[in-house]
C-alpha atoms as a PDB file:
ATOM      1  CA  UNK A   1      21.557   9.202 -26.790  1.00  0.00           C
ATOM      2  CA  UNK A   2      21.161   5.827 -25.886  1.00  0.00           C
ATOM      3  CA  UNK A   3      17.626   4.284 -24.682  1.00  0.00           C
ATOM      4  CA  UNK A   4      19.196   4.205 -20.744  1.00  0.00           C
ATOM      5  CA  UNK A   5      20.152   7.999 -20.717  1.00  0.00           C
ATOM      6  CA  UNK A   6      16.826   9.082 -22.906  1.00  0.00           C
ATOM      7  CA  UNK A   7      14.556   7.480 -19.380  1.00  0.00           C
ATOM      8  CA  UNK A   8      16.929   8.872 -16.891  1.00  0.00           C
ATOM      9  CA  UNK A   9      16.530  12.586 -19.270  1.00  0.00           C
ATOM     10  CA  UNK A  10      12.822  12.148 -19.262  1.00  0.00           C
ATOM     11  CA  UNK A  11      13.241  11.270 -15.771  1.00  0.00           C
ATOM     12  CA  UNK A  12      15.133  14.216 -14.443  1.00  0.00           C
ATOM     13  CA  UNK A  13      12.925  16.875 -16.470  1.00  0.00           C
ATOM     14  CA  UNK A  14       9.650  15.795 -15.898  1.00  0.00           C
ATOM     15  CA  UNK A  15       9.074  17.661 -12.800  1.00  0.00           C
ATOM     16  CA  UNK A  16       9.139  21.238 -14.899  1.00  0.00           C
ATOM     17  CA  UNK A  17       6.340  20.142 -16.943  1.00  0.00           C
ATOM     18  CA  UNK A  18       4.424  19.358 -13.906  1.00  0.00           C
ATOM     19  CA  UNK A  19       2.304  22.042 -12.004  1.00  0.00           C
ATOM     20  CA  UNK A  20       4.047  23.451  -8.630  1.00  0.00           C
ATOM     21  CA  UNK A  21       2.247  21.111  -6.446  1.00  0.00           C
ATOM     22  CA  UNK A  22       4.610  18.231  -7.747  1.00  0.00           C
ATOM     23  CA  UNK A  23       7.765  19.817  -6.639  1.00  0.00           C
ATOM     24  CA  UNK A  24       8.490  17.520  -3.993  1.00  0.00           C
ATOM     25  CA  UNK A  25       7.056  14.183  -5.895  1.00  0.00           C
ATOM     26  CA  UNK A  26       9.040  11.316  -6.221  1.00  0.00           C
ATOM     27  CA  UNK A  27       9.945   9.778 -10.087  1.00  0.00           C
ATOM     28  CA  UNK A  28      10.704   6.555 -10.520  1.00  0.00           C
ATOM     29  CA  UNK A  29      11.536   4.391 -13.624  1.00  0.00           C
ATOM     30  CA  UNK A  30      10.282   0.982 -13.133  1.00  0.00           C
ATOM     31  CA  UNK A  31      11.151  -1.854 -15.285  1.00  0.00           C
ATOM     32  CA  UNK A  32       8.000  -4.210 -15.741  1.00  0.00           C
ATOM     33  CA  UNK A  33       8.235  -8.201 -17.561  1.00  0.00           C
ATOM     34  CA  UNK A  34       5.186  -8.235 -20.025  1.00  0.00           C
ATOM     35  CA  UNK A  35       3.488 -10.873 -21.824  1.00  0.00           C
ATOM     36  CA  UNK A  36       6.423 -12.911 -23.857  1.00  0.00           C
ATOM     37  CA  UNK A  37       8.826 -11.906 -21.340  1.00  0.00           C
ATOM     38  CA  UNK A  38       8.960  -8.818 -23.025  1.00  0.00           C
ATOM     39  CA  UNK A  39      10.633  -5.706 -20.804  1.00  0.00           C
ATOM     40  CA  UNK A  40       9.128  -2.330 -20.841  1.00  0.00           C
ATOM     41  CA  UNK A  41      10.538   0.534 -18.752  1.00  0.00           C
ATOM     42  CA  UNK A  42       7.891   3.152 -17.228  1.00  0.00           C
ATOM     43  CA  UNK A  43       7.803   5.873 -14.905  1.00  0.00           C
ATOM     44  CA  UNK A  44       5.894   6.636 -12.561  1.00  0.00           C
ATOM     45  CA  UNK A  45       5.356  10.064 -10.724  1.00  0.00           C
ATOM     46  CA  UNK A  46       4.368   9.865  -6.841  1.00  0.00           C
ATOM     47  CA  UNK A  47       2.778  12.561  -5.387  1.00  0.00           C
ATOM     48  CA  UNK A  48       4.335  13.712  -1.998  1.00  0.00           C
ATOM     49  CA  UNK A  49       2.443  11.706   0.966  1.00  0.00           C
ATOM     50  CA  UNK A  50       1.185   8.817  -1.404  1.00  0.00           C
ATOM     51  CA  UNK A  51       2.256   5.166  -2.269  1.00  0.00           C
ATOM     52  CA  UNK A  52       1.657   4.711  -5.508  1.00  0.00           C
ATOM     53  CA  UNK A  53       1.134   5.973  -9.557  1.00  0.00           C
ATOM     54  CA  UNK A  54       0.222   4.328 -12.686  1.00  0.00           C
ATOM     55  CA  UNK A  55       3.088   4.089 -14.831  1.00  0.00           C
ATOM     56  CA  UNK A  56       3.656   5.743 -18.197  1.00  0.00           C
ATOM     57  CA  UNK A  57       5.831   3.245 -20.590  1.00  0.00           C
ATOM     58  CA  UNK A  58       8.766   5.097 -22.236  1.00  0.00           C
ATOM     59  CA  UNK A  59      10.030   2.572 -25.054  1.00  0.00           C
ATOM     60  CA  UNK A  60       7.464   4.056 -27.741  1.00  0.00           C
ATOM     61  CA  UNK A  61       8.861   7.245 -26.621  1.00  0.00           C
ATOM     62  CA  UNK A  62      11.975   6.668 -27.339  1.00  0.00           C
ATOM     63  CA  UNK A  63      11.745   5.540 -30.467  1.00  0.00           C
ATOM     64  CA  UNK A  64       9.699   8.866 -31.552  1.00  0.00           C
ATOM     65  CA  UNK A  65      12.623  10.440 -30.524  1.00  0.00           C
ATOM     66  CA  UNK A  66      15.164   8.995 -32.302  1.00  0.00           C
ATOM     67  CA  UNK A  67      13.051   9.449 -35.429  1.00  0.00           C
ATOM     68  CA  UNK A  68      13.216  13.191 -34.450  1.00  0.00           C
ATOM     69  CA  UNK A  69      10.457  13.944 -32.187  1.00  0.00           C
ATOM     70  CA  UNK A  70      11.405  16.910 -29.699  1.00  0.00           C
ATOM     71  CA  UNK A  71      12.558  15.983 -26.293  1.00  0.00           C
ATOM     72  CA  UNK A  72      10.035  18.548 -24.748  1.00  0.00           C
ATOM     73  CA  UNK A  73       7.052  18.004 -26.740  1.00  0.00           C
ATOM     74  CA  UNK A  74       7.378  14.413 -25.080  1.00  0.00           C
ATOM     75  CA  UNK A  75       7.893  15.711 -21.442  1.00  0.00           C
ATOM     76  CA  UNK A  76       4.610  17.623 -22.262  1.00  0.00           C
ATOM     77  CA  UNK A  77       3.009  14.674 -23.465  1.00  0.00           C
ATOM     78  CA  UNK A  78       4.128  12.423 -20.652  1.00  0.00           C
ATOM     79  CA  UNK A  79       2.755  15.059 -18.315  1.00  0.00           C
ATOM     80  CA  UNK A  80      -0.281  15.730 -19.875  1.00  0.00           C
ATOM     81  CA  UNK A  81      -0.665  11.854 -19.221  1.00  0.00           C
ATOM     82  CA  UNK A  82       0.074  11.825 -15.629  1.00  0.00           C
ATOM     83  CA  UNK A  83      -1.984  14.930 -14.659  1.00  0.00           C
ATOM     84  CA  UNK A  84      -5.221  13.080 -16.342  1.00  0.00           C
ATOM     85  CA  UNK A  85      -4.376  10.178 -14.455  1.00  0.00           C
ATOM     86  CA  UNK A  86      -4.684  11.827 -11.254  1.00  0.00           C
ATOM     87  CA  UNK A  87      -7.798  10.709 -10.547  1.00  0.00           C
ATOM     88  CA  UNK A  88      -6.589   7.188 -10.859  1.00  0.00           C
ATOM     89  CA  UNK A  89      -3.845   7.298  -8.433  1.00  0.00           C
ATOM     90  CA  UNK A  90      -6.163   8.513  -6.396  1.00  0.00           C
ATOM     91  CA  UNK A  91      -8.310   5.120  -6.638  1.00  0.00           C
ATOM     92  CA  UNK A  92      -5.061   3.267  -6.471  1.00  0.00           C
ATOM     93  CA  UNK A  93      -4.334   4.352  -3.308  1.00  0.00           C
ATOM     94  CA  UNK A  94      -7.644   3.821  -2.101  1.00  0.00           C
ATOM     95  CA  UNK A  95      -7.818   0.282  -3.361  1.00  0.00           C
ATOM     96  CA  UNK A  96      -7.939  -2.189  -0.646  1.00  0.00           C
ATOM     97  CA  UNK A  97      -5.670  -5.270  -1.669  1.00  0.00           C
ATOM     98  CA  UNK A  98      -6.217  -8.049   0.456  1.00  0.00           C
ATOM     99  CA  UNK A  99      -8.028 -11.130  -0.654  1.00  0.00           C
ATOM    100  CA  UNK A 100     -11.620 -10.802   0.415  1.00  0.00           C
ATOM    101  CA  UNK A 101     -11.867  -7.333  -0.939  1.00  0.00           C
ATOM    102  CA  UNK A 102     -10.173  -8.564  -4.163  1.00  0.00           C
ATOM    103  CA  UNK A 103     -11.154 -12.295  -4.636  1.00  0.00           C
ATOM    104  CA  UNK A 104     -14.146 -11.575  -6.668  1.00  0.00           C
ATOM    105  CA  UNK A 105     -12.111  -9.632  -9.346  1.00  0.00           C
ATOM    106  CA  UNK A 106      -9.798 -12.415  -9.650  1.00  0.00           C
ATOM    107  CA  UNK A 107      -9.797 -13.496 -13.847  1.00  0.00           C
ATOM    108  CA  UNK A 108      -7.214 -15.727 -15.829  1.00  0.00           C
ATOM    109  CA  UNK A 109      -5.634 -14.888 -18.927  1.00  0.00           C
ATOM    110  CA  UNK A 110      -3.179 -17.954 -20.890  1.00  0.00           C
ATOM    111  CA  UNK A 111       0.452 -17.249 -21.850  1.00  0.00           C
ATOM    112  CA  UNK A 112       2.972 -19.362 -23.788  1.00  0.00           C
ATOM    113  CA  UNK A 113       4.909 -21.338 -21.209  1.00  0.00           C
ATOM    114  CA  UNK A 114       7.866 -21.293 -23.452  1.00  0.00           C
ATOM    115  CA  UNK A 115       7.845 -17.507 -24.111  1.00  0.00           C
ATOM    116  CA  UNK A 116       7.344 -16.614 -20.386  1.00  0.00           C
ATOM    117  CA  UNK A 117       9.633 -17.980 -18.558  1.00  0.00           C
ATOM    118  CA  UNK A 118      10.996 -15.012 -16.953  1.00  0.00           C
ATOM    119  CA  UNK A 119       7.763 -14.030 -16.127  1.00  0.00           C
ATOM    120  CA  UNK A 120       6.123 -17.150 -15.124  1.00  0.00           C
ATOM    121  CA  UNK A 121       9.000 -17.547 -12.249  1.00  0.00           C
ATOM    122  CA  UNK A 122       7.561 -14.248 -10.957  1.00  0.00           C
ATOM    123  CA  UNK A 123       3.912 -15.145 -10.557  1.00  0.00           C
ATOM    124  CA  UNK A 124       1.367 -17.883  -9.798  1.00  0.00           C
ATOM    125  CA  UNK A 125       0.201 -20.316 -12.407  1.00  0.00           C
ATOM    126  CA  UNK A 126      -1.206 -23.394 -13.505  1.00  0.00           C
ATOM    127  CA  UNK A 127      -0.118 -25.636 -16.358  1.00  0.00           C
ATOM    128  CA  UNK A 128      -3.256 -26.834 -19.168  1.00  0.00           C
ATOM    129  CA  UNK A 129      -0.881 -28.440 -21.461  1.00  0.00           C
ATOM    130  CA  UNK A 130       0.621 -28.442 -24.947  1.00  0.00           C
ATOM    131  CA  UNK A 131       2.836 -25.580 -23.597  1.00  0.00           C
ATOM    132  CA  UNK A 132      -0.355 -22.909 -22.320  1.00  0.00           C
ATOM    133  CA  UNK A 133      -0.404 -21.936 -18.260  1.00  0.00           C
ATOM    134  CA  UNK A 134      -3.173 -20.002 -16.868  1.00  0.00           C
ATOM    135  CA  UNK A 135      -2.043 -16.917 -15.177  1.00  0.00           C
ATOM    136  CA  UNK A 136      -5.058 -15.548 -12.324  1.00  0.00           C
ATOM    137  CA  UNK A 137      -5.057 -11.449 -12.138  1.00  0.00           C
ATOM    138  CA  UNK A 138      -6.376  -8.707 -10.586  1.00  0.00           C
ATOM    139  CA  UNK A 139      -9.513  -7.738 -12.849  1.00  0.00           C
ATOM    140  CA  UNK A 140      -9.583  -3.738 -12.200  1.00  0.00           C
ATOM    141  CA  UNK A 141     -12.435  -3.008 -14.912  1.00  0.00           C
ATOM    142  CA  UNK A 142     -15.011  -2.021 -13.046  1.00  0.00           C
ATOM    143  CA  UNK A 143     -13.037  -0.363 -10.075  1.00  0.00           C
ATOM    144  CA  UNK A 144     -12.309   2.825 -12.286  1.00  0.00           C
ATOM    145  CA  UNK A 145      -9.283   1.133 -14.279  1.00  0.00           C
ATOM    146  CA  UNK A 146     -10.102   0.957 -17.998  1.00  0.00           C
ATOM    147  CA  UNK A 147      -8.353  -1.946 -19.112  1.00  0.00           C
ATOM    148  CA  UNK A 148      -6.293  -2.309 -15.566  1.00  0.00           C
ATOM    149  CA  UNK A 149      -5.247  -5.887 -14.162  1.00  0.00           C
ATOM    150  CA  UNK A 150      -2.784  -6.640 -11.505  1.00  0.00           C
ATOM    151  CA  UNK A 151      -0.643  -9.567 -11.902  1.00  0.00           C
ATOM    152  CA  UNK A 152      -1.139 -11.945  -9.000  1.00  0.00           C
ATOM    153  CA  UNK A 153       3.069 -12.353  -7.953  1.00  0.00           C
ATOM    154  CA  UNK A 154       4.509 -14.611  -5.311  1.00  0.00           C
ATOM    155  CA  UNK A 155       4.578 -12.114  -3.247  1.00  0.00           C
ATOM    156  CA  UNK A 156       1.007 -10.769  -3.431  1.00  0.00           C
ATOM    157  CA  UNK A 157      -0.387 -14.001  -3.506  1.00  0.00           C
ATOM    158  CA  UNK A 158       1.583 -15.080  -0.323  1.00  0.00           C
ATOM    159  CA  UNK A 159       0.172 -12.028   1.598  1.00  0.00           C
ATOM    160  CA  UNK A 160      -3.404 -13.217   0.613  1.00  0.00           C
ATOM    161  CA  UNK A 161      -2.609 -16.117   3.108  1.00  0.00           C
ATOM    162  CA  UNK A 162      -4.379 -18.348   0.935  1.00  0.00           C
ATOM    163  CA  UNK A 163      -3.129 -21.585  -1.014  1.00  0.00           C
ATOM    164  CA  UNK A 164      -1.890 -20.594  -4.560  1.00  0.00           C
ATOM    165  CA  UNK A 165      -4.259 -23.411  -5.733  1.00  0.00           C
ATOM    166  CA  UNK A 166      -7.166 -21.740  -3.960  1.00  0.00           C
ATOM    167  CA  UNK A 167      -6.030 -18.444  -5.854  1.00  0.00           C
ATOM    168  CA  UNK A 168      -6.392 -20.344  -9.085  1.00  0.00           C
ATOM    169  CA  UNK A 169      -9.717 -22.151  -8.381  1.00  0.00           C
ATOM    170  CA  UNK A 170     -11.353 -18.843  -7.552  1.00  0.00           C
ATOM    171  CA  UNK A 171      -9.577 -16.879 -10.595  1.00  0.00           C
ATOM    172  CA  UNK A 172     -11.312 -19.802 -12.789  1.00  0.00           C
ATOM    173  CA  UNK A 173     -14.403 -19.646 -11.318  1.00  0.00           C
ATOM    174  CA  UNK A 174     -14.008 -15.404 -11.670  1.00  0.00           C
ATOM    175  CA  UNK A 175     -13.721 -15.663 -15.602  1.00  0.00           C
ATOM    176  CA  UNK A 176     -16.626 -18.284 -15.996  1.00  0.00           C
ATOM    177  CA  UNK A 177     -18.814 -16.280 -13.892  1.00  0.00           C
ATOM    178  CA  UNK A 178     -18.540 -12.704 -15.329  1.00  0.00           C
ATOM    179  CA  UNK A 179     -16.615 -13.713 -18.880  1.00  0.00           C
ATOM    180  CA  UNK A 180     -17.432 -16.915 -19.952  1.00  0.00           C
ATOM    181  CA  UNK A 181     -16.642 -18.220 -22.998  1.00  0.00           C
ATOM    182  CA  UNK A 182     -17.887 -17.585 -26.658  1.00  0.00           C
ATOM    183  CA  UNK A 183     -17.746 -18.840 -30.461  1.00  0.00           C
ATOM    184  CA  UNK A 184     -19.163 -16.587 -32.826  1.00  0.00           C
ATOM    185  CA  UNK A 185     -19.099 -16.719 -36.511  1.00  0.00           C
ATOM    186  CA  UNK A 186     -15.771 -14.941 -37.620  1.00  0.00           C
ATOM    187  CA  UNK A 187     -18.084 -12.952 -40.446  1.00  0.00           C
ATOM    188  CA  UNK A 188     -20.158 -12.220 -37.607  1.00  0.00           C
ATOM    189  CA  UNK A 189     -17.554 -10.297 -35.721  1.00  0.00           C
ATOM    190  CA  UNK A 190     -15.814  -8.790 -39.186  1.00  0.00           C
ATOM    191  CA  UNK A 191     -19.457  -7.631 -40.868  1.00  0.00           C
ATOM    192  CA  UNK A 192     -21.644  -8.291 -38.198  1.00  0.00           C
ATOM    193  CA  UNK A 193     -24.142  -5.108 -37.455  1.00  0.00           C
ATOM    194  CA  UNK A 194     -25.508  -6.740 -34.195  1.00  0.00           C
ATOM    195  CA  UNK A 195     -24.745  -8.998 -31.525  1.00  0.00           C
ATOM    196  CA  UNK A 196     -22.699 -11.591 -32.224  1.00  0.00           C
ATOM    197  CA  UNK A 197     -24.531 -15.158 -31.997  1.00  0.00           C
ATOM    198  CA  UNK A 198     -23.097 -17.182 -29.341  1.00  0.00           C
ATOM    199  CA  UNK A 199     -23.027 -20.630 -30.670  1.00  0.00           C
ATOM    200  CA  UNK A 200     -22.097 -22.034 -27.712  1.00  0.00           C
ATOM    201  CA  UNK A 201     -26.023 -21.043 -26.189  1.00  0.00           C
ATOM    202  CA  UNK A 202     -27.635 -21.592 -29.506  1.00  0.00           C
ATOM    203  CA  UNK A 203     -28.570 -25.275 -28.942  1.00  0.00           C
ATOM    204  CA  UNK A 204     -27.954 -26.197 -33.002  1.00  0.00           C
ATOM    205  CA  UNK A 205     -25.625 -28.070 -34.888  1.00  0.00           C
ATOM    206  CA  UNK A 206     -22.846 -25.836 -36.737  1.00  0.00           C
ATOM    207  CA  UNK A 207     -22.860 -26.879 -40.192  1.00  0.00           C
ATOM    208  CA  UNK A 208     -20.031 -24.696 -41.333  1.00  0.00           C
ATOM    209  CA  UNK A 209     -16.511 -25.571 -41.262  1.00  0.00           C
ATOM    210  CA  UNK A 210     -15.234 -22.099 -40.020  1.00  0.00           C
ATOM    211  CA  UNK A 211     -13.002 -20.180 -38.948  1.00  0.00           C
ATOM    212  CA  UNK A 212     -14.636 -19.238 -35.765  1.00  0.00           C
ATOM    213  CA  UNK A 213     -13.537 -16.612 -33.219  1.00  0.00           C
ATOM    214  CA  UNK A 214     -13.375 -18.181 -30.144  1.00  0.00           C
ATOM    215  CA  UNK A 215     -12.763 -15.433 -27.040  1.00  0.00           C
ATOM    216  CA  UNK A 216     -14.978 -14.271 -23.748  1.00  0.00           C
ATOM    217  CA  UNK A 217     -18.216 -12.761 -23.325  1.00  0.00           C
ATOM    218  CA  UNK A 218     -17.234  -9.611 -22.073  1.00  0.00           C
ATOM    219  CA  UNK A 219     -15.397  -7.656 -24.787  1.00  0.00           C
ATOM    220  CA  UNK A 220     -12.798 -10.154 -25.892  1.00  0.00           C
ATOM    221  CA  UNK A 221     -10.054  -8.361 -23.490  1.00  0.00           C
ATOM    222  CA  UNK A 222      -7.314 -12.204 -22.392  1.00  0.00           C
ATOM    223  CA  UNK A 223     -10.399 -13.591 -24.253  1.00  0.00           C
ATOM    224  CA  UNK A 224      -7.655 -16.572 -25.858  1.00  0.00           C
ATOM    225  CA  UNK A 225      -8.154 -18.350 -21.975  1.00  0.00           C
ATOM    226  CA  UNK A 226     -11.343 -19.278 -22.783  1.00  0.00           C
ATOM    227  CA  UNK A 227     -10.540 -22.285 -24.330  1.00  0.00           C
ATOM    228  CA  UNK A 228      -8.872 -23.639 -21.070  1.00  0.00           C
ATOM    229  CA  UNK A 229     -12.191 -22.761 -18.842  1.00  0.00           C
ATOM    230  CA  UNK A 230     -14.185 -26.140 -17.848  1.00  0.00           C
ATOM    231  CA  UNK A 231     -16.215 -27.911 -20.163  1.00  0.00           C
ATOM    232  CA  UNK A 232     -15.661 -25.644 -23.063  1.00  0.00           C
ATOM    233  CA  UNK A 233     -13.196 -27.800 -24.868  1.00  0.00           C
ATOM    234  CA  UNK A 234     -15.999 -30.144 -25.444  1.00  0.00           C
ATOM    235  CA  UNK A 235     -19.088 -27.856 -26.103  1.00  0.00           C
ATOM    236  CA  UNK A 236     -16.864 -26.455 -29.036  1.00  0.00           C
ATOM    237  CA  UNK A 237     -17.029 -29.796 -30.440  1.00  0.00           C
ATOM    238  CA  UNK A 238     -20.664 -30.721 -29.359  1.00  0.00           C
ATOM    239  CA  UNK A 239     -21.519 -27.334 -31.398  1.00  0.00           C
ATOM    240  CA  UNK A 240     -19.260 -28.539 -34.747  1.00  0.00           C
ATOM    241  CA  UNK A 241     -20.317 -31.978 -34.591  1.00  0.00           C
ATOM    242  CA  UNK A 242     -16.597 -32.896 -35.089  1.00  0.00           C
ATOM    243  CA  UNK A 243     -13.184 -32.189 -33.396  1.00  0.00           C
ATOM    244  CA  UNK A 244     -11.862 -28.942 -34.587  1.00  0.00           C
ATOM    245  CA  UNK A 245      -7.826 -27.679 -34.914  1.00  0.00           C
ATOM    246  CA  UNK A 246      -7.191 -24.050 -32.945  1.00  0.00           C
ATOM    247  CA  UNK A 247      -5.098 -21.318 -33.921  1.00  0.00           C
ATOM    248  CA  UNK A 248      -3.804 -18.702 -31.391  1.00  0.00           C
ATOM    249  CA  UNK A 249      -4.965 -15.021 -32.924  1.00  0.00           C
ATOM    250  CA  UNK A 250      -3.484 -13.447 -30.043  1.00  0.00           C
ATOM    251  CA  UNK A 251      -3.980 -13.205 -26.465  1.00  0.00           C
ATOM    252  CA  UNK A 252      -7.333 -11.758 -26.876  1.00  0.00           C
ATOM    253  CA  UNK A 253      -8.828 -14.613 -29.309  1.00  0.00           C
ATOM    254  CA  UNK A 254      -8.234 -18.262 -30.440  1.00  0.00           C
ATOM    255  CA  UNK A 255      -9.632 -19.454 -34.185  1.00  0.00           C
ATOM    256  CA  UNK A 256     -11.352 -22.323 -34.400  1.00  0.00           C
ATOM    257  CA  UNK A 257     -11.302 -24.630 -37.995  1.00  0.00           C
ATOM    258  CA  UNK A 258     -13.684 -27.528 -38.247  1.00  0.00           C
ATOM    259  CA  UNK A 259     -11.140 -30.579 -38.768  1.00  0.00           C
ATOM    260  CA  UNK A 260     -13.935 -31.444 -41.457  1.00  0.00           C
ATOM    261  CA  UNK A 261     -11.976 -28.841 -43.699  1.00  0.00           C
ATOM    262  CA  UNK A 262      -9.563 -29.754 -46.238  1.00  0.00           C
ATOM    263  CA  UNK A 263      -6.601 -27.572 -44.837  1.00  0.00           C
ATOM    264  CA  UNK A 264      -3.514 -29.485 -43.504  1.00  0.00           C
ATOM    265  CA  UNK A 265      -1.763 -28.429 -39.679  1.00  0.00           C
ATOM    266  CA  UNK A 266       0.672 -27.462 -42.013  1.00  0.00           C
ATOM    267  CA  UNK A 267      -1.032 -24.759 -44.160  1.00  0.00           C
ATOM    268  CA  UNK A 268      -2.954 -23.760 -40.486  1.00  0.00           C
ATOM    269  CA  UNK A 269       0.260 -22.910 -38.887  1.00  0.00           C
ATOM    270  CA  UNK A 270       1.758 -21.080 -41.626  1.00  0.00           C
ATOM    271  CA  UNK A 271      -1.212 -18.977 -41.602  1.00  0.00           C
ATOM    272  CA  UNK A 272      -0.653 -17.962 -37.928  1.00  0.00           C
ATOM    273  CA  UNK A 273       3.027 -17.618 -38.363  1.00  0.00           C
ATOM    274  CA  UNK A 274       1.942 -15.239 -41.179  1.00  0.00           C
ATOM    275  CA  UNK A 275      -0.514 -13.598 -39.119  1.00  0.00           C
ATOM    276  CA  UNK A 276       2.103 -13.701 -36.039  1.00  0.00           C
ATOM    277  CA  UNK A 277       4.597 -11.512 -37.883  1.00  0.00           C
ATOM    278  CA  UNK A 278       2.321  -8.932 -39.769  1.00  0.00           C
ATOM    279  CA  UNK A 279      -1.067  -8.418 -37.727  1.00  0.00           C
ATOM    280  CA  UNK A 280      -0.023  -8.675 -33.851  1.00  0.00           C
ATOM    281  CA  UNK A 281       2.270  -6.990 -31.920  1.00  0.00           C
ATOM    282  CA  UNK A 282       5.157  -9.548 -30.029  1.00  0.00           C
ATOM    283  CA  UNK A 283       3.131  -8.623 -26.751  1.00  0.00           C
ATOM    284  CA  UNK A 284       0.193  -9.967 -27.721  1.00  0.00           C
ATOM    285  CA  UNK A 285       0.973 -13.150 -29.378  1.00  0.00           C
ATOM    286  CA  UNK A 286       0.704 -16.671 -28.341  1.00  0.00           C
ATOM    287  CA  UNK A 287       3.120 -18.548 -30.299  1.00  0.00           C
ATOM    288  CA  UNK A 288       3.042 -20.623 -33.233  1.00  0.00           C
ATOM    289  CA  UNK A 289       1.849 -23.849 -33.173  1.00  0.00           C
ATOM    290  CA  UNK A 290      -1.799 -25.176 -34.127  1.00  0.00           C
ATOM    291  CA  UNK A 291      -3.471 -28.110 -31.333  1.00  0.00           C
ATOM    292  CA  UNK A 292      -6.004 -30.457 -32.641  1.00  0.00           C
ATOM    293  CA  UNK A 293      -8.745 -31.506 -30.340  1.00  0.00           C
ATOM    294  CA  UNK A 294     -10.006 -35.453 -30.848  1.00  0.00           C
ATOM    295  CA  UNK A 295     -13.614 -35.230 -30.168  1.00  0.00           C
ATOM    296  CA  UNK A 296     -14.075 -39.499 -29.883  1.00  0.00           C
ATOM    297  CA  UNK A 297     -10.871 -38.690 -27.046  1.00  0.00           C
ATOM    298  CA  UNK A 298     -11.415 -35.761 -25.537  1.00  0.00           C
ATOM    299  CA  UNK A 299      -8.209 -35.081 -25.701  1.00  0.00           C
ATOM    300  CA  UNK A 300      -6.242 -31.636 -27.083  1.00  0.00           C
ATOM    301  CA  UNK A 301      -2.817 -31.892 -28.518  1.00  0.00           C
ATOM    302  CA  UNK A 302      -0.343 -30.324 -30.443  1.00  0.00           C
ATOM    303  CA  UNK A 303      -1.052 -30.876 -33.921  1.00  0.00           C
ATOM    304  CA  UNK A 304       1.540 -28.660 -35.729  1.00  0.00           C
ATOM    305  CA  UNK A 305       4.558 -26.309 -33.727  1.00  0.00           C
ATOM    306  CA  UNK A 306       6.927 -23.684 -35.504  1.00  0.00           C
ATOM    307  CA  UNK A 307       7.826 -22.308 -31.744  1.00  0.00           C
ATOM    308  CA  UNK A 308       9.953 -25.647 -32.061  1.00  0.00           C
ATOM    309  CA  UNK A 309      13.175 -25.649 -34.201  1.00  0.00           C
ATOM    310  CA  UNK A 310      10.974 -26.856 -36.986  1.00  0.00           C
ATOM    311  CA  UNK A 311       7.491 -27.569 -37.509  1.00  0.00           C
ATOM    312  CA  UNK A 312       6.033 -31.204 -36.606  1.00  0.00           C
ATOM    313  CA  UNK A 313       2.558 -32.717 -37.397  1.00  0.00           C
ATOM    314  CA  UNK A 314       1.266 -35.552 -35.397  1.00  0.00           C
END
C-alpha cells in the first residue's frame, strides 16, 4: 500500500470507529508545510454544522503500519484521538480571529530562511540576518490549546487589515512581554533541582566560558527566537564580558560558547552537525552553521556554515 492510498484508507474508515453522532461528519486530509518545509498530511474530522477540527498527522502512522501495525488498531487510535479532542474543536470554533481579539497572543518563533522557502512564501516574515527570519504566530497556550499556534499566512494577516509590519512589531513586542529571553547555565538546566538562574537579571559578570542555553522564559517552547528579540544580542555579551559564538540546538534553544574558549568555528559546527543528525528531529532543527557575535562591533555574523556546499570560517 503506498503512503497516498494508506490516508485515503484511514480516511474512508474512520467514520465506523466513530460514535453514531458522526455519521454525517465531514473527513478531510489536509496537507500542512512545517518547519524546514517539511510536508505532513493530517485529517481532520468535522462535525456536521461546524467549521473546523484539529488535525491528526498520519505520516507516523503510516510508518507503524508498514512495520506491521494493524490497520484497525490505528483507526481506533486515531479515533480515540479525535473524540478527546472534542472539547477543543469546540474552542476552535468559538475562537474569535480577528486582530484585536488576537493581537495580544501574537509571539515569534525563527526559521532557517534557506530551509523554508516553501513555507516562508506562504506567511509573513521579517529577515534578522545571517540566513534567520522571524515568523509572528498565533500563541494559543492559554486559550485551551496545549502547545497550539496558528501561523500568521498572507491571507490571515491581510484580513487583520493591518500592515504586515505592524503584525511583526506587535508579535515582537508579544514574545518580550510574556516570554522574554533567558541564559541559564547549561548544568543548570541538565542537573539543576530548582529554578534555573537567569543570568541575564543577575547583574554579575559570567566568569565561565560555557555552553549556555539560551531560550525564553516561559518553558523554552520557539525559545531559539530569543536571540533576535531587542537588546538581547548585547546583554548576552554584557553578561560574558566578551563576544560569544552561537549554536542552533533546535528551534526551541540556541547554545551560547564564550569566544574566550579554545574551540575553533570549526570544531563548534561539527558539534551541531553531530547533534543535528542524532539528537533532533528534521522539524525541529535550525541548520548548521555557527554565528559569532563581535562585542567591540555589535555586530553578529556567520562564523562557520555546513548548510553551504562546504563549511567556511570568517
Amino acid at each position: 500500500m503506498t503512503e497516498k492510498e494508506f490516508y485515503e484508507m484511514i480516511r474512508d474508515r474512520i467514520r465506523d470507529y466513530l460514535p453514531e453522532r458522526y455519521e454525517n461528519c465531514r473527513v478531510e486530509l489536509n496537507e500542512v508545510v512545517k518547519n524546514n518545509d517539511l510536508h505532513l498530511t493530517g485529517i481532520s474530522v468535522i462535525p456536521e454544522g461546524e467549521n473546523a477540527a484539529p488535525l491528526v498527522y498520519l505520516n507516523n502512522y503510516y510508518h507503524q503500519n508498514r512495520e506491521g501495525r494493524d490497520a484497525d488498531d490505528i483507526c481506533r487510535e486515531i479515533a480515540d484521538t479525535f473524540l478527546s479532542f472534542r472539547d477543543m474543536s469546540e474552542q476552535v470554533n468559538c475562537l474569535d480571529m480577528n486582530y484585536e481579539s488576537m493581537k495580544d497572543k501574537l509571539r515569534v518563533k525563527v526559521v532557517n530562511t534557506k530551509t523554508n522557502r516553501e513555507l516562508l512564501r506562504n506567511v509573513i516574515s521579517q529577515p534578522v540576518g545571517c540566513g534567520y527570519a522571524l515568523v509572528p504566530y498565533i500563541d494559543l497556550e492559554n486559550s485551551g490549546f496545549p502547545g497550539g499556534y496558528v501561523q500568521i499566512t498572507k491571507d490571515l494577516a491581510s484580513s487583520f487589515e493591518k500592515s504586515n509590519s505592524e503584525i511583526m512589531e506587535e508579535a515582537v513586542k508579544g514574545s518580550c512581554r510574556e516570554e522574554g529571553a533567558g541564559l541559564f547555565r547549561i548544568e543548570d538546566m541538565l542537573f539543576g533541582t530548582g529554578e534555573p538562574e537567569n543570568l541575564l537579571q543577575a547583574n554579575l559578570k559570567e566568569e565561565s566560558t560555557g555552553p549556555f542555553v539560551l531560550t525564553n522564559t516561559s518553558g523554552g517552547v520557539l525559545g531559539a527566537s530569543a536571540l533576535f528579540l531587542p537588546d538581547v544580542q548585547k546583554q548576552i555579551a554584557d553578561t560574558l564580558g566578551s563576544g560569544y559564538y552561537v549554536m542552533p540546538s533546535s528551534i526551541h534553544e540556541m547554545l551560547i560558547m564564550s569566544d574566550r574558549s579554545n574551540m575553533s568555528p570549526r570544531d563548534l559546527v561539527n558539534m551541531v552537525r553531530e547533534v543535528n543528525s542524532t539528537m533532533v528531529a528534521p522539524e525541529e532543527q535550525l541548520g548548521s552553521r555557527v554565528l559569532h557575535y563581535n562585542a567591540m562591533q555589535g555586530r553578529l555574523s556567520i562564523a562557520a556554515d555546513l548548510d553551504r556546499s562546504r563549511g567556511t570560517e570568517r
